[in-house]
PDB file of N, CA and C in Angstrom:
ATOM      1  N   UNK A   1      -5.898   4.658  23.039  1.00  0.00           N
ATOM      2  CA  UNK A   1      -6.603   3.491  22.541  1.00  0.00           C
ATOM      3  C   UNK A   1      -5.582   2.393  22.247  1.00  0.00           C
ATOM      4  N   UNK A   2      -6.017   1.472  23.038  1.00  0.00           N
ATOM      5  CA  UNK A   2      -4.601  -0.212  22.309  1.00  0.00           C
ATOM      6  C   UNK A   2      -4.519  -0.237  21.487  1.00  0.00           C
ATOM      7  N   UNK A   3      -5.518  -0.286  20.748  1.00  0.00           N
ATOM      8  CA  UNK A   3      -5.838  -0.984  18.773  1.00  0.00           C
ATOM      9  C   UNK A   3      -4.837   0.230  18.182  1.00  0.00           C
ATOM     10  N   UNK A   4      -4.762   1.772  18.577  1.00  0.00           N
ATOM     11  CA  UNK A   4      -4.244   2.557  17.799  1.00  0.00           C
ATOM     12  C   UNK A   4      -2.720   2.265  18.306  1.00  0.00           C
ATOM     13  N   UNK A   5      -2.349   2.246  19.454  1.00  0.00           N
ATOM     14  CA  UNK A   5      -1.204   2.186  20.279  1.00  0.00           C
ATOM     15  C   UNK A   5      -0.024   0.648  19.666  1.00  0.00           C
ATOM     16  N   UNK A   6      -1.141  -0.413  19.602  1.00  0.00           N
ATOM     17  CA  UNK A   6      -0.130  -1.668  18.417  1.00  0.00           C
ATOM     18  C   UNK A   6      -0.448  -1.553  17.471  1.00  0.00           C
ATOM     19  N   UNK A   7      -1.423  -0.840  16.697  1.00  0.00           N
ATOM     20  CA  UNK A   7      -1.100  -0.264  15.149  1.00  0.00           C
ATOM     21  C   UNK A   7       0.544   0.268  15.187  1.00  0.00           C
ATOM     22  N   UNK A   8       0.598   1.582  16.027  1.00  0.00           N
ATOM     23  CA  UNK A   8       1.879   2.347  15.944  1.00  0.00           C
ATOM     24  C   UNK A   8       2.850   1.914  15.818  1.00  0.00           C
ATOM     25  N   UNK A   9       3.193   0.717  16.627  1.00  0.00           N
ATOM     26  CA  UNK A   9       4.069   0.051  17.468  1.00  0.00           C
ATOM     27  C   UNK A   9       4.428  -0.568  16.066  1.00  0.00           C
ATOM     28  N   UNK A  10       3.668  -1.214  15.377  1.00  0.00           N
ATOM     29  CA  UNK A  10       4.023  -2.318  14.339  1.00  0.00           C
ATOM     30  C   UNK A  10       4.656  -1.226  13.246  1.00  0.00           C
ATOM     31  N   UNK A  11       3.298   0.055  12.597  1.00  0.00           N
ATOM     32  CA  UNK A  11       4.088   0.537  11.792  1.00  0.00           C
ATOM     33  C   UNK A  11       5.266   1.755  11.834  1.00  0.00           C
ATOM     34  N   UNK A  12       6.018   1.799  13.204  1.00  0.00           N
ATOM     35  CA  UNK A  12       7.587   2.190  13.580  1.00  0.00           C
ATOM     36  C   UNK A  12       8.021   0.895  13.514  1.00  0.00           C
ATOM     37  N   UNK A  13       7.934  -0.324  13.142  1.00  0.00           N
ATOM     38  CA  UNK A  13       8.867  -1.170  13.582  1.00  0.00           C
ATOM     39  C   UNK A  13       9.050  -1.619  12.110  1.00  0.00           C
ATOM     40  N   UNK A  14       8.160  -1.229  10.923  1.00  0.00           N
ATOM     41  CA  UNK A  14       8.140  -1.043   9.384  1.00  0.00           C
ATOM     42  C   UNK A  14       8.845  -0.384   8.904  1.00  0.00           C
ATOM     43  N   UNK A  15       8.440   0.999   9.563  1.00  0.00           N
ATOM     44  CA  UNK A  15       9.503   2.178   9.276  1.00  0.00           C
ATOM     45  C   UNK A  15      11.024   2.067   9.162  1.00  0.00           C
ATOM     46  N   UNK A  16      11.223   1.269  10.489  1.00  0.00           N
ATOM     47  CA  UNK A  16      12.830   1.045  11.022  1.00  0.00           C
ATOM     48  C   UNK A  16      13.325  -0.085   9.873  1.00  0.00           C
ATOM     49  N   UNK A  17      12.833  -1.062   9.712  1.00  0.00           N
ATOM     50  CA  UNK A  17      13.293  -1.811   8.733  1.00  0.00           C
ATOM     51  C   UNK A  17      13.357  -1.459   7.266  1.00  0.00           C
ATOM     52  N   UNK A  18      12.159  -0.080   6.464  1.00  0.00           N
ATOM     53  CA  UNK A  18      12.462   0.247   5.849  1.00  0.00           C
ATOM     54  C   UNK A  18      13.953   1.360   5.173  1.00  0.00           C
ATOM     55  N   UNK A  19      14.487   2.207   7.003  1.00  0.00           N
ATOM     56  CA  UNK A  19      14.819   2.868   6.826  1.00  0.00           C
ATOM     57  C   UNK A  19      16.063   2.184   6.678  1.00  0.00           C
ATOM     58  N   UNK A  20      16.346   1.084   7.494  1.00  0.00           N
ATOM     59  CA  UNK A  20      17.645   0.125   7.356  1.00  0.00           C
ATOM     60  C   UNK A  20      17.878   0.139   6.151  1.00  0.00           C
ATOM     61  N   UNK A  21      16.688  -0.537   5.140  1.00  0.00           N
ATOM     62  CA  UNK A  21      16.848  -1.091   3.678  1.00  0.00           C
ATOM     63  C   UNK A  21      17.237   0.051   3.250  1.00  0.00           C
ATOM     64  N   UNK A  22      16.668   1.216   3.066  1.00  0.00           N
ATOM     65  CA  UNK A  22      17.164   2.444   2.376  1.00  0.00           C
ATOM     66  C   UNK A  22      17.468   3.746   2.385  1.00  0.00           C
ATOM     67  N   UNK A  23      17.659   3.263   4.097  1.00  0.00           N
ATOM     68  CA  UNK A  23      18.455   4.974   4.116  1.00  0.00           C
ATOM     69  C   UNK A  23      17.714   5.947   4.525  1.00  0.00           C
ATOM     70  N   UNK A  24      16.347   5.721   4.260  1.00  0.00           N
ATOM     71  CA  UNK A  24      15.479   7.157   4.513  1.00  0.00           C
ATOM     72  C   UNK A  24      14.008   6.439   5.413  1.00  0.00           C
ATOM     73  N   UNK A  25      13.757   7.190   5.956  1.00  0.00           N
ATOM     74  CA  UNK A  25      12.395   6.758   6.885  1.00  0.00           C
ATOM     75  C   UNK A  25      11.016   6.955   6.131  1.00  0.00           C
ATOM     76  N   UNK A  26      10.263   6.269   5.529  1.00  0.00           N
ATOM     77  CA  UNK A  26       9.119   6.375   4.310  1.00  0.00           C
ATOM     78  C   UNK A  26       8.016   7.195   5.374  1.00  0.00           C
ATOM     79  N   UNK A  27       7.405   7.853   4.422  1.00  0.00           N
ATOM     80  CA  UNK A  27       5.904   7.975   5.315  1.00  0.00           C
ATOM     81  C   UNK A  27       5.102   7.030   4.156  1.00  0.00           C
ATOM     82  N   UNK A  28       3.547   7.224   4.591  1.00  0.00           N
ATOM     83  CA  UNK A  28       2.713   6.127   4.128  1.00  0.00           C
ATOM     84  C   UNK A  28       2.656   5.881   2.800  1.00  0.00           C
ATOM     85  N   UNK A  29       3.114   7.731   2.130  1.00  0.00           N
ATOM     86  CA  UNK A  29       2.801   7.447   0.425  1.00  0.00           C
ATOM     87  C   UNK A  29       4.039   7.014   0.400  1.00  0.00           C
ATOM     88  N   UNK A  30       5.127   7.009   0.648  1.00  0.00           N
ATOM     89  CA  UNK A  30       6.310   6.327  -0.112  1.00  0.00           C
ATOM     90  C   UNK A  30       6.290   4.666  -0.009  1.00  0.00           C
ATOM     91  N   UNK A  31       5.578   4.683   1.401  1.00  0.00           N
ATOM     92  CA  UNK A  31       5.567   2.821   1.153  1.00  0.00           C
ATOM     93  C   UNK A  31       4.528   2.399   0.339  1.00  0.00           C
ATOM     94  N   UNK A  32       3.751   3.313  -0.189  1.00  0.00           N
ATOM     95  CA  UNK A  32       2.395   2.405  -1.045  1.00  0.00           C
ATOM     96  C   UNK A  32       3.136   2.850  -2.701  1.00  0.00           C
ATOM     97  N   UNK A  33       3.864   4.041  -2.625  1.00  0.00           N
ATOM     98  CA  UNK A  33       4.994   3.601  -3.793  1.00  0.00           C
ATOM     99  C   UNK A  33       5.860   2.868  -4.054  1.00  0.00           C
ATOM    100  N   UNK A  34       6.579   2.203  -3.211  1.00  0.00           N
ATOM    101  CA  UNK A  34       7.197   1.093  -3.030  1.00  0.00           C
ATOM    102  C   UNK A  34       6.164  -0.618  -3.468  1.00  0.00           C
ATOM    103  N   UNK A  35       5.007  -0.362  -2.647  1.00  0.00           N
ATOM    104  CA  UNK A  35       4.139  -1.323  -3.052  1.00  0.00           C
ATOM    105  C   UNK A  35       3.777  -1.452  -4.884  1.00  0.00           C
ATOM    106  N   UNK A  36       3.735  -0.328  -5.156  1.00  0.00           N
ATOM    107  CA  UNK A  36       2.990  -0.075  -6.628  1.00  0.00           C
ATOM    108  C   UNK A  36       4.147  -0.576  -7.501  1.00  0.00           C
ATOM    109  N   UNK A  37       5.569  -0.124  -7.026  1.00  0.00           N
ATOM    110  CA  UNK A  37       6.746  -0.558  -7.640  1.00  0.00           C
ATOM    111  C   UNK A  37       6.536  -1.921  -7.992  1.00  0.00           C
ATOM    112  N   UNK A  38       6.485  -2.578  -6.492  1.00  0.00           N
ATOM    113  CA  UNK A  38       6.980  -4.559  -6.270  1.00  0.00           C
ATOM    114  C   UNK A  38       5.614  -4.891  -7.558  1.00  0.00           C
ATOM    115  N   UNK A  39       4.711  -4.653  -6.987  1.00  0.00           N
ATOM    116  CA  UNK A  39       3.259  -5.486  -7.775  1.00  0.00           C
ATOM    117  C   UNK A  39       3.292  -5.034  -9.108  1.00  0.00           C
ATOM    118  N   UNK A  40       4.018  -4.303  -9.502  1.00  0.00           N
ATOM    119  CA  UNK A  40       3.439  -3.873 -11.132  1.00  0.00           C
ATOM    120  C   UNK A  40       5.030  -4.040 -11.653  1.00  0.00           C
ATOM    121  N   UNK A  41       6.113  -4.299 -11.204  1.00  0.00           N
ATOM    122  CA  UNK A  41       7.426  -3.903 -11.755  1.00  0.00           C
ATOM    123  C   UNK A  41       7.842  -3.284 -12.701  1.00  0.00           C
ATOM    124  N   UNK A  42       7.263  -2.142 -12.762  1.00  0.00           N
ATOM    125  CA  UNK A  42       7.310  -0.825 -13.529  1.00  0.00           C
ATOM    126  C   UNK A  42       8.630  -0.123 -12.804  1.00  0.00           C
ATOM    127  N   UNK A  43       9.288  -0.346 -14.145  1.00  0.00           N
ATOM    128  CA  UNK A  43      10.777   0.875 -13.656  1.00  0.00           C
ATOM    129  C   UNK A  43      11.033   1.651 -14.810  1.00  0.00           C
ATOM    130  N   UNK A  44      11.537   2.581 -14.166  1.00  0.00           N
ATOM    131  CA  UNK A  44      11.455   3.819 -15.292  1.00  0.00           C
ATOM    132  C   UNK A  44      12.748   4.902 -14.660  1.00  0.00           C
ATOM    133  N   UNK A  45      13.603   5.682 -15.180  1.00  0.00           N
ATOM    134  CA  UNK A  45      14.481   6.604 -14.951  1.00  0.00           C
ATOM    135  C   UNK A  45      14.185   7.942 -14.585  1.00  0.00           C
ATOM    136  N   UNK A  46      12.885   8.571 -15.072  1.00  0.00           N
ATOM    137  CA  UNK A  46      11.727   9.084 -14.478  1.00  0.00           C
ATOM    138  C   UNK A  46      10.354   9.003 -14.607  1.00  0.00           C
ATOM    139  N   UNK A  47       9.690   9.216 -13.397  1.00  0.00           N
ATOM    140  CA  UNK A  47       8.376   8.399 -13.070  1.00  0.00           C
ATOM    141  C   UNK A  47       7.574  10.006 -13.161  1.00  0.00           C
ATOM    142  N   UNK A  48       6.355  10.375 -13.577  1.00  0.00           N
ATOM    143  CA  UNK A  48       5.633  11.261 -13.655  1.00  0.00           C
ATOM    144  C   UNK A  48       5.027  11.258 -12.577  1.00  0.00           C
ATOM    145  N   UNK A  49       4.155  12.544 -12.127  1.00  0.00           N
ATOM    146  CA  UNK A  49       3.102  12.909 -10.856  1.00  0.00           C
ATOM    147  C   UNK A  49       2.223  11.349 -11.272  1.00  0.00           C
ATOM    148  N   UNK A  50       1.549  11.357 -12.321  1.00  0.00           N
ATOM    149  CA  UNK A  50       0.720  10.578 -13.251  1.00  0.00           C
ATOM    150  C   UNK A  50       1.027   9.481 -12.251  1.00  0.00           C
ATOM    151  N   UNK A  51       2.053   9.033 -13.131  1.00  0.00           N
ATOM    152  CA  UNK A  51       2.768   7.608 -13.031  1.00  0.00           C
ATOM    153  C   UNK A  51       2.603   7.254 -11.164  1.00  0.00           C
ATOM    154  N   UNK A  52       3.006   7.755 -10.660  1.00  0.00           N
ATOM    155  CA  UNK A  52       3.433   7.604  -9.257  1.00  0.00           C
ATOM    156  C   UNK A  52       1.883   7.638  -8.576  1.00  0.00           C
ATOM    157  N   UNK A  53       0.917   8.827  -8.482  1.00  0.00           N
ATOM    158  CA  UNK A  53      -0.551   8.517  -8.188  1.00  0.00           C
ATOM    159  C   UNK A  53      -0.987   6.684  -8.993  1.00  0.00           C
ATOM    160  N   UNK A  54      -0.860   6.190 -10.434  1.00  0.00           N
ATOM    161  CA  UNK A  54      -1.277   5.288 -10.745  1.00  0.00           C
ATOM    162  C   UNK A  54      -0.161   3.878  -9.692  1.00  0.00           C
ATOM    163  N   UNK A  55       0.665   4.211  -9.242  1.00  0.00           N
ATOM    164  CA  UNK A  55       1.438   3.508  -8.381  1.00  0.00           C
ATOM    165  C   UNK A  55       0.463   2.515  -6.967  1.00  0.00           C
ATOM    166  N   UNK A  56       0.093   4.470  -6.166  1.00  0.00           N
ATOM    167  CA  UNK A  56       0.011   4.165  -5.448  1.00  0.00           C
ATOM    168  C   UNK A  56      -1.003   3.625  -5.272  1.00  0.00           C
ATOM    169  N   UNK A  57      -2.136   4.093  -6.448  1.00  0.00           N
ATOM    170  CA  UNK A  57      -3.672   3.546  -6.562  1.00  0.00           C
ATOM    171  C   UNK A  57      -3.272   1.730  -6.944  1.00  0.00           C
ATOM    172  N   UNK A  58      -2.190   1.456  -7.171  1.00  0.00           N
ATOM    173  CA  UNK A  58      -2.501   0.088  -7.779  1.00  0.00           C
ATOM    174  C   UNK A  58      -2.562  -1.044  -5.932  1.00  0.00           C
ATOM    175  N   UNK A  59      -1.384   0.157  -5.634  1.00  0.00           N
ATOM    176  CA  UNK A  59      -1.018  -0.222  -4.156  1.00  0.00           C
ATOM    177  C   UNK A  59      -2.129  -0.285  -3.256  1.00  0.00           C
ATOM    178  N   UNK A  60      -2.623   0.743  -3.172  1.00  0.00           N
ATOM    179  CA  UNK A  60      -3.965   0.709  -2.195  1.00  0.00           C
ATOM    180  C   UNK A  60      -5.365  -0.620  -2.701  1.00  0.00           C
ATOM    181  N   UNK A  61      -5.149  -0.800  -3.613  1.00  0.00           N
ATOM    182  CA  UNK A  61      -6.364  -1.531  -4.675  1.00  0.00           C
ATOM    183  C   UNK A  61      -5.706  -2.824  -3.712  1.00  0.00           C
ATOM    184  N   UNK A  62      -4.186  -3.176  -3.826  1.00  0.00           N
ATOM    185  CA  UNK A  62      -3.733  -4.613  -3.651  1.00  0.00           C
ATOM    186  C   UNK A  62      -3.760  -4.861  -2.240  1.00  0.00           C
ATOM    187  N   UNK A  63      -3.438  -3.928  -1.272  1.00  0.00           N
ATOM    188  CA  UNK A  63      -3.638  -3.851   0.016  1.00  0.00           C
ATOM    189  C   UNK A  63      -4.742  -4.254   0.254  1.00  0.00           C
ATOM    190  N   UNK A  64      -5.964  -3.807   0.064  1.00  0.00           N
ATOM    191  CA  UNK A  64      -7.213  -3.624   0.299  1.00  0.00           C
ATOM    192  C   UNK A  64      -8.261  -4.692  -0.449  1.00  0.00           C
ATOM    193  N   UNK A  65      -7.383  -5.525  -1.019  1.00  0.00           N
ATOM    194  CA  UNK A  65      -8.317  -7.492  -1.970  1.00  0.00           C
ATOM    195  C   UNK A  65      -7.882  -7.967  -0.970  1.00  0.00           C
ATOM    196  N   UNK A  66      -6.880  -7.738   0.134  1.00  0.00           N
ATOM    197  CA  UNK A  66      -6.549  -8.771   1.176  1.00  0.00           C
ATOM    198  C   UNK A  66      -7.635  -9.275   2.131  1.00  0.00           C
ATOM    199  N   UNK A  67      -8.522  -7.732   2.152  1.00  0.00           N
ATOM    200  CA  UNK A  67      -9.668  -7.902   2.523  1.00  0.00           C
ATOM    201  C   UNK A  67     -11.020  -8.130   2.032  1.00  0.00           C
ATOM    202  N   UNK A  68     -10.869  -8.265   1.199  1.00  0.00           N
ATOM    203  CA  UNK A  68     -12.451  -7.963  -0.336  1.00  0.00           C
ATOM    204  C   UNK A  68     -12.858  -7.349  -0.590  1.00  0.00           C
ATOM    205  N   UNK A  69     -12.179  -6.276  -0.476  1.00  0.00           N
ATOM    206  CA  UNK A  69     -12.954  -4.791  -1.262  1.00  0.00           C
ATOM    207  C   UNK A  69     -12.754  -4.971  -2.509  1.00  0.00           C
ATOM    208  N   UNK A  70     -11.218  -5.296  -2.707  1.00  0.00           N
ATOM    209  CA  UNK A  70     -11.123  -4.878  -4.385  1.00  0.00           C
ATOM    210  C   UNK A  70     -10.695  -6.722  -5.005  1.00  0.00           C
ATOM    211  N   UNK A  71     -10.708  -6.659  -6.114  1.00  0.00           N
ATOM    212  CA  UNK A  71     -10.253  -7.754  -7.097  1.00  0.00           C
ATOM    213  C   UNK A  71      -9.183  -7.480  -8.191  1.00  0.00           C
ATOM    214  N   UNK A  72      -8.410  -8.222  -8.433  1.00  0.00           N
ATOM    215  CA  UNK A  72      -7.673  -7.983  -9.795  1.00  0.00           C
ATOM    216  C   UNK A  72      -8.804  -8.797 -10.806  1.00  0.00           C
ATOM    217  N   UNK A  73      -9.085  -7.863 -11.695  1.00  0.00           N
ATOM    218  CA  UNK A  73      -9.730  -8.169 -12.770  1.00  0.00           C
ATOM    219  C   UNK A  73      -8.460  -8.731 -14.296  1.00  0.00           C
ATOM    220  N   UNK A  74      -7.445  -8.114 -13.870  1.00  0.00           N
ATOM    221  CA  UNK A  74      -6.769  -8.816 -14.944  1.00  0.00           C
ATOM    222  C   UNK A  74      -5.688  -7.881 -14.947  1.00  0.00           C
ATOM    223  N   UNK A  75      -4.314  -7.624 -16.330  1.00  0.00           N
ATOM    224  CA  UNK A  75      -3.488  -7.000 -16.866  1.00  0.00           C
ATOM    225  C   UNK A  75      -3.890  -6.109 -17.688  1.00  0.00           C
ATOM    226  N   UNK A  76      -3.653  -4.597 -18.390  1.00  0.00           N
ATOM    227  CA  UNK A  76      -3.698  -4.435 -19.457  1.00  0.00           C
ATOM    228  C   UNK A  76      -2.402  -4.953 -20.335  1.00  0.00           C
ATOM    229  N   UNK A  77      -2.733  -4.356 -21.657  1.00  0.00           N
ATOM    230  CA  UNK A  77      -1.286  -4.857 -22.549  1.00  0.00           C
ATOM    231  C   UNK A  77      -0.342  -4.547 -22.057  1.00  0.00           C
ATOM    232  N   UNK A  78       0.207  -3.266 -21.100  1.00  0.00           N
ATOM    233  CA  UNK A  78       1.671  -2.965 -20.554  1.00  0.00           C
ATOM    234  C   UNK A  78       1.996  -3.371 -19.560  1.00  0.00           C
ATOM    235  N   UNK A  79       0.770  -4.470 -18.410  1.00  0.00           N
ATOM    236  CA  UNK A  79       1.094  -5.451 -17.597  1.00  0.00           C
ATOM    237  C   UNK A  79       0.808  -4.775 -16.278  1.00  0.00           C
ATOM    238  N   UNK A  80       0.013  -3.068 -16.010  1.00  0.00           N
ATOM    239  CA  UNK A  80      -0.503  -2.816 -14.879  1.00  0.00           C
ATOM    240  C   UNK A  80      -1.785  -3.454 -14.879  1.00  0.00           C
ATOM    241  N   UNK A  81      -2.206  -4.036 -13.620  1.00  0.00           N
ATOM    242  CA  UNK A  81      -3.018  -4.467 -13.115  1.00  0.00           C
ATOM    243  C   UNK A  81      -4.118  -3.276 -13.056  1.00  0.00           C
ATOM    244  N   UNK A  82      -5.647  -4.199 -13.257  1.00  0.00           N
ATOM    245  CA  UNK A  82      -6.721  -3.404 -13.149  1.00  0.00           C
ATOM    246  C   UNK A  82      -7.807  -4.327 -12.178  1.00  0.00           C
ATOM    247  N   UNK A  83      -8.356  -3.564 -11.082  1.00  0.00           N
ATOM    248  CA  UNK A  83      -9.286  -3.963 -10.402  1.00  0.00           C
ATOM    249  C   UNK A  83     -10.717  -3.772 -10.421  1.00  0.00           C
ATOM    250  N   UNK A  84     -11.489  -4.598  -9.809  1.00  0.00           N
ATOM    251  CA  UNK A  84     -12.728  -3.866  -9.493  1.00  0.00           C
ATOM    252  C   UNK A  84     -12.843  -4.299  -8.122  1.00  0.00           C
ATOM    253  N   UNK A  85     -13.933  -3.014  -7.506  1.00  0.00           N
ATOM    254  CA  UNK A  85     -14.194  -2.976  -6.456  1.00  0.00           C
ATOM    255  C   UNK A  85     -15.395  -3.988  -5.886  1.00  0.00           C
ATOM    256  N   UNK A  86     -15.263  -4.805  -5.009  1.00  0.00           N
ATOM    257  CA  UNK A  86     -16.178  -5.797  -4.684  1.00  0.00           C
ATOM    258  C   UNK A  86     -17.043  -4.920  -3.908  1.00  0.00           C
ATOM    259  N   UNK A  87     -16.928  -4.483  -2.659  1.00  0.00           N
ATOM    260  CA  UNK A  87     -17.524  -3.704  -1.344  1.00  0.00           C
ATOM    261  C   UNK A  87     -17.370  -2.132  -1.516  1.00  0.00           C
ATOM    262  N   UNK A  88     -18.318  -1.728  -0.495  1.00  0.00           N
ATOM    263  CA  UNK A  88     -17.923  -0.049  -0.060  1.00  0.00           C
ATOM    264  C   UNK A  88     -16.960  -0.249   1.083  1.00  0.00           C
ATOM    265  N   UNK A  89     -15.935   0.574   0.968  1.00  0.00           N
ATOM    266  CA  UNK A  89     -15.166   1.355   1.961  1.00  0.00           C
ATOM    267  C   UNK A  89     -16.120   1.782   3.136  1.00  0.00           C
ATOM    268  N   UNK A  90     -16.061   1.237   4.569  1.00  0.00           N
ATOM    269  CA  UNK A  90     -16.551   2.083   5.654  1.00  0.00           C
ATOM    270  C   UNK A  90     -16.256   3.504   5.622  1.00  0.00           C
ATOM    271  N   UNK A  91     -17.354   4.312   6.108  1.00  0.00           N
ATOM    272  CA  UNK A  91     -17.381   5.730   6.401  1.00  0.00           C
ATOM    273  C   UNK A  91     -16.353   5.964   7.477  1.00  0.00           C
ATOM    274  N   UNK A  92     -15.018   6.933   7.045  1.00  0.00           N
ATOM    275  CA  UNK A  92     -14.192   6.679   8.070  1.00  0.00           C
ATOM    276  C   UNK A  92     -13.821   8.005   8.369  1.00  0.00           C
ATOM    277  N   UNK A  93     -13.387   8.694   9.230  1.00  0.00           N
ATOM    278  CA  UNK A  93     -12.309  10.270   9.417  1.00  0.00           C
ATOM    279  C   UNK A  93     -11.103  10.117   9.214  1.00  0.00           C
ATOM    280  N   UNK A  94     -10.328  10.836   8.292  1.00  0.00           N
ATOM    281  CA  UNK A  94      -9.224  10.689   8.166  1.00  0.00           C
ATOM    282  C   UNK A  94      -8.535  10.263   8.734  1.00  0.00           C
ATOM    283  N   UNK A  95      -7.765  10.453   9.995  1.00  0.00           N
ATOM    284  CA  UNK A  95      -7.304   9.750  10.901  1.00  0.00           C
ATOM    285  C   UNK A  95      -7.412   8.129  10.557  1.00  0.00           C
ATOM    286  N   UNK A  96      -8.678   7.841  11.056  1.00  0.00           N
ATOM    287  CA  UNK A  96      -9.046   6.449  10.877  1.00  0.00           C
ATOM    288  C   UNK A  96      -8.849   5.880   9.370  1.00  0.00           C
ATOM    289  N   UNK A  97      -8.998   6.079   8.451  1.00  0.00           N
ATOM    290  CA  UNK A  97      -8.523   6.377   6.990  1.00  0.00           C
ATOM    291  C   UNK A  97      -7.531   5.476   6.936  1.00  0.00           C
ATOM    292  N   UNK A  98      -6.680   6.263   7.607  1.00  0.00           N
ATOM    293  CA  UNK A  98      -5.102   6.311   7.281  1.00  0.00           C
ATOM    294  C   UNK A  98      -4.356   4.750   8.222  1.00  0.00           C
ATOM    295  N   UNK A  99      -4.650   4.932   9.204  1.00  0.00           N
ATOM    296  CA  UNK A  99      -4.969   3.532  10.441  1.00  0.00           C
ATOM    297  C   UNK A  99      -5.168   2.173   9.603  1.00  0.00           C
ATOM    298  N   UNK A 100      -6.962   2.957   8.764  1.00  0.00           N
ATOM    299  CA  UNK A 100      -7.371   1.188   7.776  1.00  0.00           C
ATOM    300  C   UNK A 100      -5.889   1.221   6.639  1.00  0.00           C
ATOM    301  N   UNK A 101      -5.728   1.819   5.973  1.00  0.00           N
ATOM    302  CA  UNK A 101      -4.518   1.723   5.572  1.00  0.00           C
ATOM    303  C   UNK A 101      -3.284   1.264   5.615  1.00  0.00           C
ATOM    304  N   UNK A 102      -2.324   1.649   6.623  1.00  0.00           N
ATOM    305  CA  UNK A 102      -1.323   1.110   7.381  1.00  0.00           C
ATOM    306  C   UNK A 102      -1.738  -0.252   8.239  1.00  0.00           C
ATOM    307  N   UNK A 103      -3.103  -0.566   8.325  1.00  0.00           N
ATOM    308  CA  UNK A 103      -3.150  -2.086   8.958  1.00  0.00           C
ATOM    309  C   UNK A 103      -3.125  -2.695   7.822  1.00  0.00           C
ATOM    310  N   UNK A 104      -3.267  -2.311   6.284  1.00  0.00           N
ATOM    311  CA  UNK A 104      -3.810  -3.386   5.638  1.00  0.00           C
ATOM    312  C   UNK A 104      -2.263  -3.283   5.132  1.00  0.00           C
ATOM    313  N   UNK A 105      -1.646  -2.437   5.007  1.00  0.00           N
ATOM    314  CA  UNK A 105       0.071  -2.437   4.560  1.00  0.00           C
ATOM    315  C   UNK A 105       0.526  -3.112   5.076  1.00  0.00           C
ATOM    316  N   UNK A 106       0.616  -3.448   6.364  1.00  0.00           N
ATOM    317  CA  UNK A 106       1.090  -4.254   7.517  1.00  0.00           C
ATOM    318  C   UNK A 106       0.928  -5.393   7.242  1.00  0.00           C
ATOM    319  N   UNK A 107       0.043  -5.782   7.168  1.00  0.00           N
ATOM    320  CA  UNK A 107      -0.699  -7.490   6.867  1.00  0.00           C
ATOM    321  C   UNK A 107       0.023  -7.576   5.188  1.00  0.00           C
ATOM    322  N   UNK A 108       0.035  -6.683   4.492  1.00  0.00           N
ATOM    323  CA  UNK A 108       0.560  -7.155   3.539  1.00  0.00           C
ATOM    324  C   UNK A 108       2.434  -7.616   3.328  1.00  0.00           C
ATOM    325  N   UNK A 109       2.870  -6.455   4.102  1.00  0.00           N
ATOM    326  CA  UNK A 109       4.339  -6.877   4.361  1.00  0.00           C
ATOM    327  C   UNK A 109       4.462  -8.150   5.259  1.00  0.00           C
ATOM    328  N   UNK A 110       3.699  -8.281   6.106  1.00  0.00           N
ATOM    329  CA  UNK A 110       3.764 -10.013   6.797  1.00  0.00           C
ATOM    330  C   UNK A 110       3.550 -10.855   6.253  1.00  0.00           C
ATOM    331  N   UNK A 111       2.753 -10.759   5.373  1.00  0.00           N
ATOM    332  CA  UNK A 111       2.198 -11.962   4.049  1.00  0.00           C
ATOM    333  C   UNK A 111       3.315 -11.952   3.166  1.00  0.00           C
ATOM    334  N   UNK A 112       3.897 -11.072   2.635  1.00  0.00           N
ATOM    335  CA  UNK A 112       5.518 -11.126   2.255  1.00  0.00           C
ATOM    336  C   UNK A 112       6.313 -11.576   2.999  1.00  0.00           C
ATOM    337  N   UNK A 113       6.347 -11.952   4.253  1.00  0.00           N
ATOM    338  CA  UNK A 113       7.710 -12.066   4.403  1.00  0.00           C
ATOM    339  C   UNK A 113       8.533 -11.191   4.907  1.00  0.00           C
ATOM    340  N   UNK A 114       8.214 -10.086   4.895  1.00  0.00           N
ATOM    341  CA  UNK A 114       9.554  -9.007   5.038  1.00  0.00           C
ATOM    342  C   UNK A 114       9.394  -8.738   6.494  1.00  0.00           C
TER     343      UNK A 114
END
């Protein structure tokens, strides 16, 4: 399939630039930890299971307002972001899941800049 074939294409060419920046080649949860990092600038010396799931959920939430599913509704007092969901998520198979995902990561690292 094309659509899956320049999905790929773009996110190996993410990969490679991530791995430049740091050494190691991310799979999808490490870049939506990376995301949860930049958007919430939460640093810590160690990060809990906790901590790191609330990462990546902040990540997927921010990925995914690019399109209107979700909204930032605001800060709490320690400055993570809280959303609500505008839309339903299409009925998808994992596979495909993961695809809506990495396109919306994609679009978000281009909208950065990086």
């Amino acid at each position: 399939m094309f659509i899956t074939d320049d999905l790929m294409q773009r996110w190996w060419a993410l990969e490679a630039k991530l791995l430049e920046r740091f050494g190691k080649k991310p799979d999808l949860e490490a870049v939506l930890f990376l995301i949860g990092l930049q958007e919430t600038g939460f640093m810590a010396e160690k990060i809990s299971k906790e901590q790191k799931q609330d990462l990546m959920h902040v990540a997927v939430c921010t990925v995914l307002a690019q399109s209107g599913y979700y909204l930032v509704e605001g800060k709490d007092e320690e400055g993570w972001p809280h959303f609500a969901q505008l839309k339903q998520l299409p009925e998808m198979s994992l596979p495909e899941q993961e695809n809506f995902i990495k396109d919306h990561v994609l679009l978000y690292f281009e909208q950065s800049g990086f």
